[in-house]
Protein backbone atom coordinates (compact mmCIF):
# COMPACT_ATOMS: atom_id res chain seq x y z
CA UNK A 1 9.20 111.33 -17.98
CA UNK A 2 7.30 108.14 -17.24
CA UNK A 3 9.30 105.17 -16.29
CA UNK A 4 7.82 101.75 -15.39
CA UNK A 5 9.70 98.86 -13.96
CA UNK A 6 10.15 95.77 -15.93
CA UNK A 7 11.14 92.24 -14.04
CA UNK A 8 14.35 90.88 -15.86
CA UNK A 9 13.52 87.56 -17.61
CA UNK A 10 15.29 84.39 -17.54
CA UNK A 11 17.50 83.36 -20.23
CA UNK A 12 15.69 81.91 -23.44
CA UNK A 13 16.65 78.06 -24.77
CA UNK A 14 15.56 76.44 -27.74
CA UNK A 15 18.12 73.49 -28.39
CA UNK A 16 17.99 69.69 -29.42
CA UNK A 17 20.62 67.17 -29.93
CA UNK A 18 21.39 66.84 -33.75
CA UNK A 19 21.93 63.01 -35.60
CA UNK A 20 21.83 61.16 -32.29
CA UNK A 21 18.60 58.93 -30.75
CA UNK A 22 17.81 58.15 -27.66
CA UNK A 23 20.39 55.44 -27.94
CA UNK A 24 24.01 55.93 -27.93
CA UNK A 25 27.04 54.20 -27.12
CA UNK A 26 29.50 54.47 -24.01
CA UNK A 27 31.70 56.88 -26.28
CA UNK A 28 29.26 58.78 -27.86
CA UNK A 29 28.99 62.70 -27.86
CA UNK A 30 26.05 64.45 -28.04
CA UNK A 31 25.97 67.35 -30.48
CA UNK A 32 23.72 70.24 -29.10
CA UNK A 33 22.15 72.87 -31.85
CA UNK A 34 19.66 75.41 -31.54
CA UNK A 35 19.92 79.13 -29.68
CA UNK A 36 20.35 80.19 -26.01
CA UNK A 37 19.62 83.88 -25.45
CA UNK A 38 18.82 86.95 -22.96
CA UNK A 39 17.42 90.15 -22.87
CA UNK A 40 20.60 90.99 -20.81
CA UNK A 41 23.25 89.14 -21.71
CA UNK A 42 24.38 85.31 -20.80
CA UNK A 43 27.16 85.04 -18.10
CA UNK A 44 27.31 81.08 -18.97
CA UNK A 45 25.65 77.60 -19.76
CA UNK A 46 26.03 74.25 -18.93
CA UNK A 47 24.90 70.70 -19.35
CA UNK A 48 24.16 68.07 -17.08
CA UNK A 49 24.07 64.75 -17.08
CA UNK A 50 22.50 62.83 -14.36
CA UNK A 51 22.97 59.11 -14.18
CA UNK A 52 20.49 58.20 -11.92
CA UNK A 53 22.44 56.95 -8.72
CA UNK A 54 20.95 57.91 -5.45
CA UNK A 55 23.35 60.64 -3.90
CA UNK A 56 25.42 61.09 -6.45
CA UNK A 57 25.37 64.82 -8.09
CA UNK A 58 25.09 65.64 -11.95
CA UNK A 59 28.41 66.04 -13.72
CA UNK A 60 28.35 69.50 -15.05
CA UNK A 61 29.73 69.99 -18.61
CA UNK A 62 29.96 73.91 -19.51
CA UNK A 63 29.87 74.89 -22.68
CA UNK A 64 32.72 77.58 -23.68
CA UNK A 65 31.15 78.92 -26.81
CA UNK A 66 29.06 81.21 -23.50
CA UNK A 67 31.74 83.64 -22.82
CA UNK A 68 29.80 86.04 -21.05
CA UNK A 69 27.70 89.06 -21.86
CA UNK A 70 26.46 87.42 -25.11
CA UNK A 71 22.73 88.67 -25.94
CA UNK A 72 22.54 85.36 -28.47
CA UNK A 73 24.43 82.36 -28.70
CA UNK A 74 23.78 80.25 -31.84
CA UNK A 75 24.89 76.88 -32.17
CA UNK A 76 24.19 75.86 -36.03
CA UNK A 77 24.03 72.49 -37.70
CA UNK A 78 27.08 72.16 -38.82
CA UNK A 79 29.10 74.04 -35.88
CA UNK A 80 27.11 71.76 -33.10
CA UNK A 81 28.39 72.15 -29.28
CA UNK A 82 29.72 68.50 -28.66
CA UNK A 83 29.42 66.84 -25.07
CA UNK A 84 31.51 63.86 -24.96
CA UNK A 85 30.17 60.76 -22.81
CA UNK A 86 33.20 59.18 -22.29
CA UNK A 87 34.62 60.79 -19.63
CA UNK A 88 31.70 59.34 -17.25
CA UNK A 89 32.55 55.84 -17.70
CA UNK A 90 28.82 54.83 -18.97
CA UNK A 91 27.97 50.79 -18.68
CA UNK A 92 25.68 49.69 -21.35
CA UNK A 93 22.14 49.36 -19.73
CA UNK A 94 22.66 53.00 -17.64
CA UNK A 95 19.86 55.34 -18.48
CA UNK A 96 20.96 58.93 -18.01
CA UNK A 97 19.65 62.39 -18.63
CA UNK A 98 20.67 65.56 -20.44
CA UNK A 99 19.51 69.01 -19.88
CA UNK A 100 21.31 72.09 -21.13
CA UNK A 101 21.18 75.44 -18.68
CA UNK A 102 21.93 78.76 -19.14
CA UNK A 103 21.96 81.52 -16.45
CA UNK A 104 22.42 85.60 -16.71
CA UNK A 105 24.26 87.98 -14.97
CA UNK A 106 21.07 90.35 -12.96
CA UNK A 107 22.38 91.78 -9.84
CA UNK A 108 19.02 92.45 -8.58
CA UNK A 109 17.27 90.45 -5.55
CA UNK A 110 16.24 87.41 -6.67
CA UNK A 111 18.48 87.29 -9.69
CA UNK A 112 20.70 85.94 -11.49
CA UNK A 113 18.25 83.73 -13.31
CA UNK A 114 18.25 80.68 -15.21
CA UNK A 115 16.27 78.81 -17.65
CA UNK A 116 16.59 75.32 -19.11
CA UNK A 117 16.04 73.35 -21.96
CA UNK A 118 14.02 69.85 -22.41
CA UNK A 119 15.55 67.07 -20.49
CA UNK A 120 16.61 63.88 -22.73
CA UNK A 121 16.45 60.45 -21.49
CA UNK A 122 19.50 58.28 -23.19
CA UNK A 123 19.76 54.93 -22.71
CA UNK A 124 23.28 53.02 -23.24
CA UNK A 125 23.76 50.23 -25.55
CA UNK A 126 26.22 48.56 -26.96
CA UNK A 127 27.87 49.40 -30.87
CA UNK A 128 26.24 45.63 -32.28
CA UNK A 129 22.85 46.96 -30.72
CA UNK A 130 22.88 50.19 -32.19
CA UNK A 131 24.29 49.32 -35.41
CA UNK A 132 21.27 46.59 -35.62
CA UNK A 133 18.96 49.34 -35.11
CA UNK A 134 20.29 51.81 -37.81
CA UNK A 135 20.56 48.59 -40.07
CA UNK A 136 16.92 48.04 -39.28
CA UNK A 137 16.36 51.71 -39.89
CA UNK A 138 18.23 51.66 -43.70
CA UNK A 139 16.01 48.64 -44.20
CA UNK A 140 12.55 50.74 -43.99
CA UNK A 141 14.19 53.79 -46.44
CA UNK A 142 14.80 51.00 -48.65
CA UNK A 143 11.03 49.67 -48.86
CA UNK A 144 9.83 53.60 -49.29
CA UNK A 145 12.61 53.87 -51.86
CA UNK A 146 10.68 50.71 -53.63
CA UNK A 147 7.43 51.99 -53.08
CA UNK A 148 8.25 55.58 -54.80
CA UNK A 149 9.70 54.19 -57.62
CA UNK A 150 6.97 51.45 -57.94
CA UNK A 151 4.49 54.96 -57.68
CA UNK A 152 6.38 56.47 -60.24
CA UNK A 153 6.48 53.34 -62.64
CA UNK A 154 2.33 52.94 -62.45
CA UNK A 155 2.18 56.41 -63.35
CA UNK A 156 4.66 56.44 -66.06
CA UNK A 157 2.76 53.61 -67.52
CA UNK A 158 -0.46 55.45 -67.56
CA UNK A 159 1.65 57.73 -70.85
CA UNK A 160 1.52 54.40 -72.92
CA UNK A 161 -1.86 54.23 -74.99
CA UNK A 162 -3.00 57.81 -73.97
CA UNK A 163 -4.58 59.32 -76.66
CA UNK A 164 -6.93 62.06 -77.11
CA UNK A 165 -7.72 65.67 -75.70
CA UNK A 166 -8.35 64.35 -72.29
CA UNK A 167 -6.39 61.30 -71.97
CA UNK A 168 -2.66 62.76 -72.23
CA UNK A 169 -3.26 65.62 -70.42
CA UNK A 170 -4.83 63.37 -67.12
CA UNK A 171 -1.66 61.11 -67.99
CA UNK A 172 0.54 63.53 -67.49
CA UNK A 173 -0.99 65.37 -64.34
CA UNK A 174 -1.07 62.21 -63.13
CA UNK A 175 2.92 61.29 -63.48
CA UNK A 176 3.38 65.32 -62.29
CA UNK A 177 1.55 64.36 -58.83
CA UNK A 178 3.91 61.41 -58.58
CA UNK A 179 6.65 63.37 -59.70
CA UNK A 180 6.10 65.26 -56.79
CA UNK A 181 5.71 62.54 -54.41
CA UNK A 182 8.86 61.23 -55.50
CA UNK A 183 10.87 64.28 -55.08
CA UNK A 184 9.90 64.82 -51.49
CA UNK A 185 10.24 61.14 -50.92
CA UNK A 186 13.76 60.88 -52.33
CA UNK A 187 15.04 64.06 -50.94
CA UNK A 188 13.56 63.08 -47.51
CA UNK A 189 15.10 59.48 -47.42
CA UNK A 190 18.83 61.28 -48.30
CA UNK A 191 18.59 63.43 -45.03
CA UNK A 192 18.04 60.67 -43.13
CA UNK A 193 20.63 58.60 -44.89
CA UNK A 194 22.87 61.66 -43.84
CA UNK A 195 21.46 61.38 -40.36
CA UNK A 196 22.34 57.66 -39.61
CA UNK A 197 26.07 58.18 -41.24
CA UNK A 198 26.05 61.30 -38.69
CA UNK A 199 24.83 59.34 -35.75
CA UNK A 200 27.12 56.79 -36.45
CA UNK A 201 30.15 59.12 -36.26
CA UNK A 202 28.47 60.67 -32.84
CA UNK A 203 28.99 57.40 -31.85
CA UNK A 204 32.15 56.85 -32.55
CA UNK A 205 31.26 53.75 -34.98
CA UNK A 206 32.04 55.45 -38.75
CA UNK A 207 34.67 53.67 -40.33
CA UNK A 208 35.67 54.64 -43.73
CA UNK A 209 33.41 51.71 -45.34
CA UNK A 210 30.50 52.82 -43.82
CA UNK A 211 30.85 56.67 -45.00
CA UNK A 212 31.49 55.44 -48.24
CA UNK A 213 28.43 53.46 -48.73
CA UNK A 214 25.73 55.75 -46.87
CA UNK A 215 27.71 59.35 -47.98
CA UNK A 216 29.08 57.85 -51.66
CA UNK A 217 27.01 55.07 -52.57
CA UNK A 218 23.50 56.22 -51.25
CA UNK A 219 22.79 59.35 -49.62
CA UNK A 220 24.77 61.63 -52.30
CA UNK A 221 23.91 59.64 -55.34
CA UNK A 222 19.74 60.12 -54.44
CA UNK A 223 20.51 64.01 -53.92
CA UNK A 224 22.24 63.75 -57.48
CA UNK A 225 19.15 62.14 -59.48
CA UNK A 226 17.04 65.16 -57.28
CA UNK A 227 18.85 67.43 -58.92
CA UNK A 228 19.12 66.08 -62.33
CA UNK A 229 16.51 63.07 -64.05
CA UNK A 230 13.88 63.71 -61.74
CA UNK A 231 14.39 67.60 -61.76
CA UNK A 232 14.16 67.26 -65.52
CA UNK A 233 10.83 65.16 -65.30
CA UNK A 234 9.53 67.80 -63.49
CA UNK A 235 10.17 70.40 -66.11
CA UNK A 236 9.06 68.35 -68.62
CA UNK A 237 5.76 67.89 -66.76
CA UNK A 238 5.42 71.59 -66.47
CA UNK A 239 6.14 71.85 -70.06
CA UNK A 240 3.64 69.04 -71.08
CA UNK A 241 0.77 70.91 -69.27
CA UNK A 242 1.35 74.22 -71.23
CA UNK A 243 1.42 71.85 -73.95
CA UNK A 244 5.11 72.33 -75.20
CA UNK A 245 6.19 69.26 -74.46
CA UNK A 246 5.13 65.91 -76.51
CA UNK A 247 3.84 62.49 -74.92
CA UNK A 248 6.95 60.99 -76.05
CA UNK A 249 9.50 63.57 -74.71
CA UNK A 250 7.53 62.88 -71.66
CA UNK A 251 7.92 59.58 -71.32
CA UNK A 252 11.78 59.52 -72.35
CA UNK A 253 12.46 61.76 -68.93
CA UNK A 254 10.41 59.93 -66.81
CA UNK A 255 12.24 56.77 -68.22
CA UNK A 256 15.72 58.29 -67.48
CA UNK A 257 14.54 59.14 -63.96
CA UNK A 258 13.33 55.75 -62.98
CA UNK A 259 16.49 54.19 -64.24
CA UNK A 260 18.42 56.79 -62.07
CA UNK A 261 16.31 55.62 -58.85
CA UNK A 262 16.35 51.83 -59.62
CA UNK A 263 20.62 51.95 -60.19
CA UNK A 264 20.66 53.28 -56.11
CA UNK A 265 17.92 51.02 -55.64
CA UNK A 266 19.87 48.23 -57.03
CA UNK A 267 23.16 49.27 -55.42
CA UNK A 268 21.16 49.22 -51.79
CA UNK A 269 20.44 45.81 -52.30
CA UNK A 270 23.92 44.86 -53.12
CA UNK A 271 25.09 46.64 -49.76
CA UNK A 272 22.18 44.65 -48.05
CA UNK A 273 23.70 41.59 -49.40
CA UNK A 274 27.10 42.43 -48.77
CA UNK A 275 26.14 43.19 -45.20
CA UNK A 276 24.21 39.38 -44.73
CA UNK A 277 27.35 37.97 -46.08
CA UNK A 278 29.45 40.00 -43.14
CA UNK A 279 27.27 38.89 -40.84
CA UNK A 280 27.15 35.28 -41.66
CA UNK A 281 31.28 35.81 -41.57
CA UNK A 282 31.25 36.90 -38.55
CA UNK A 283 28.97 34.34 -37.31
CA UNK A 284 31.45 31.60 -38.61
CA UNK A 285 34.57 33.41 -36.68
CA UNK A 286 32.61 33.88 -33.60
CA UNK A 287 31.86 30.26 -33.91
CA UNK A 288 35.54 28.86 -34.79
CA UNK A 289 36.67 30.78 -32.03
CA UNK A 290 34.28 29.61 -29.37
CA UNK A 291 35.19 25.78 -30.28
CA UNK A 292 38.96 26.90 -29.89
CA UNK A 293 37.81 27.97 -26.58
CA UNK A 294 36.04 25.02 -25.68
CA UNK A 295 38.85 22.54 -27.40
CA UNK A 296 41.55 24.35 -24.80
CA UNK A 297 39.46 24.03 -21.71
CA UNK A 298 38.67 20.68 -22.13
CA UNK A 299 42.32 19.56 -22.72
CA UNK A 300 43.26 21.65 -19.05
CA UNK A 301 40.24 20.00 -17.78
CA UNK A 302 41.78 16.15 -19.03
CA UNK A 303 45.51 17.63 -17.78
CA UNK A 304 43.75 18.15 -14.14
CA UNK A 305 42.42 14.65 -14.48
CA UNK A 306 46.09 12.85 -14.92
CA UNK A 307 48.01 14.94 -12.70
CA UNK A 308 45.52 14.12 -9.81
């Protein structure tokens, strides 16, 4: 009977924080995914946060999903571990750091062990600041929206006029490659659409307007034409390649596609506008409010005057 020692390793992380940046807010959370595991069996894990102040400790957060004993701990999308922020009374400008640490139970010298995760920097900012940044961020899956469906268009109009043995066949490989482009464009820009309404809620900034217009009016709307017009243009270009579908057929579903794409396109640009009008609102009350300000100082400052 051979036996042969083996040193006990040190718990195994692989997490990230899911739909939050870099930036959050003084009330965000952050929602921790990923897996935490050990060839033994986890006795617990925590995160700290470090804020950066000369001699003053971490706060330690544990994280009760680790009951002890566990082999594997999963923490999946949509069951996330949340760490709330709140409770360290963050000032916007504070940097702080996050690092997520699990330990085991060995009994032997040396032990137990531990083993961490990557360490994220977060700065704090304030909701207008980080809502100007997702803005900015909607404003850039809007121009790659644009630019698909402008792809899409040229190649659509490459089906008018072709003729021949060679010519509809290229025609339609061509709108099939931009098919394609489209599809991974479109289903990328809805995940990230999903991403900002979830960082948003992280934040503790979704109202009910705001999930209606990224979940509603955007996000579920381009997942819908995924699945149906521009689905159906891709079968059709398969088809059209075997040669069992027609030139005309062709261009029909690539038609209702581009409508599909260009009615969310159209209803992002109403948001945008809807949002500049808000804005400018807001402007106006911020303004009407600062000369009611100034108007009440300056009569205390003329009531000073006579009474001295």
């Amino acid at each position: 009977l051979a036996l042969t020692a083996v040193p006990d390793e040190p718990p195994r992380l692989a997490v990230r924080l899911a739909d939050i940046s870099t930036a959050v807010t003084t009330g965000a959370r952050l929602p921790i995914v990923g897996t935490l595991a050990d060839d033994h069996g986890l006795v617990g894990a925590d995160v700290s946060l470090g804020r950066g102040v000369p001699d003053q400790p971490p706060t330690v957060v544990p994280l009760p999903r680790i009951r002890g004993g566990e082999l594997l701990v999963e923490l999946p999308a949509d069951r996330p571990e949340f760490v709330p922020l709140a409770p360290l009374g963050l000032a916007v400008g504070e940097r702080i750091t996050a690092v997520v640490t699990a330990r085991d139970g060995c009994p032997l010298a040396g032990g137990p062990n531990s083993g961490s995760g990557e360490t994220w920097l977060l700065e704090v900012v304030s909701p207008e600041a980080l809502q100007a940044m997702l803005e900015a961020r909607e404003v850039l899956l809007r121009r790659r929206l644009e630019a698909s469906i402008e792809d899409l268009t040229a190649a659509r109009g490459g089906l008018d006029g072709a003729t021949g043995a060679d010519g509809g066949p290229r025609a339609a490989d061509r709108l099939a490659e931009a098919t394609a482009r489209t599809a991974g464009e479109t289903t990328e820009i809805a995940t990230t659409f999903r991403g900002i309404r979830g960082e948003l809620d992280n934040n503790g900034l979704l109202t009910p307007e705001l999930q209606t217009r990224i979940s509603d009016q955007i996000a579920e709307p381009l997942t819908a034409v995924g699945a149906g017009p521009r689905a159906a243009l891709a079968d059709a270009c398969r088809g059209a390649a075997r040669g069992e579908v027609a030139t005309s057929a062709l261009a029909a579903r690539a038609d209702e596609a581009l409508a599909a794409l260009r009615a969310v396109l159209a209803r992002m640009l109403e948001l945008e506008s809807f949002n500049e009008v808000v804005e400018r609102l807001r402007g106006v009350i911020e303004a009407q409010e600062k000369i009611r300000r100034d108007t009440l100082e300056r009569q205390r400052q003329r009531a000073r005057e006579l009474l001295e």
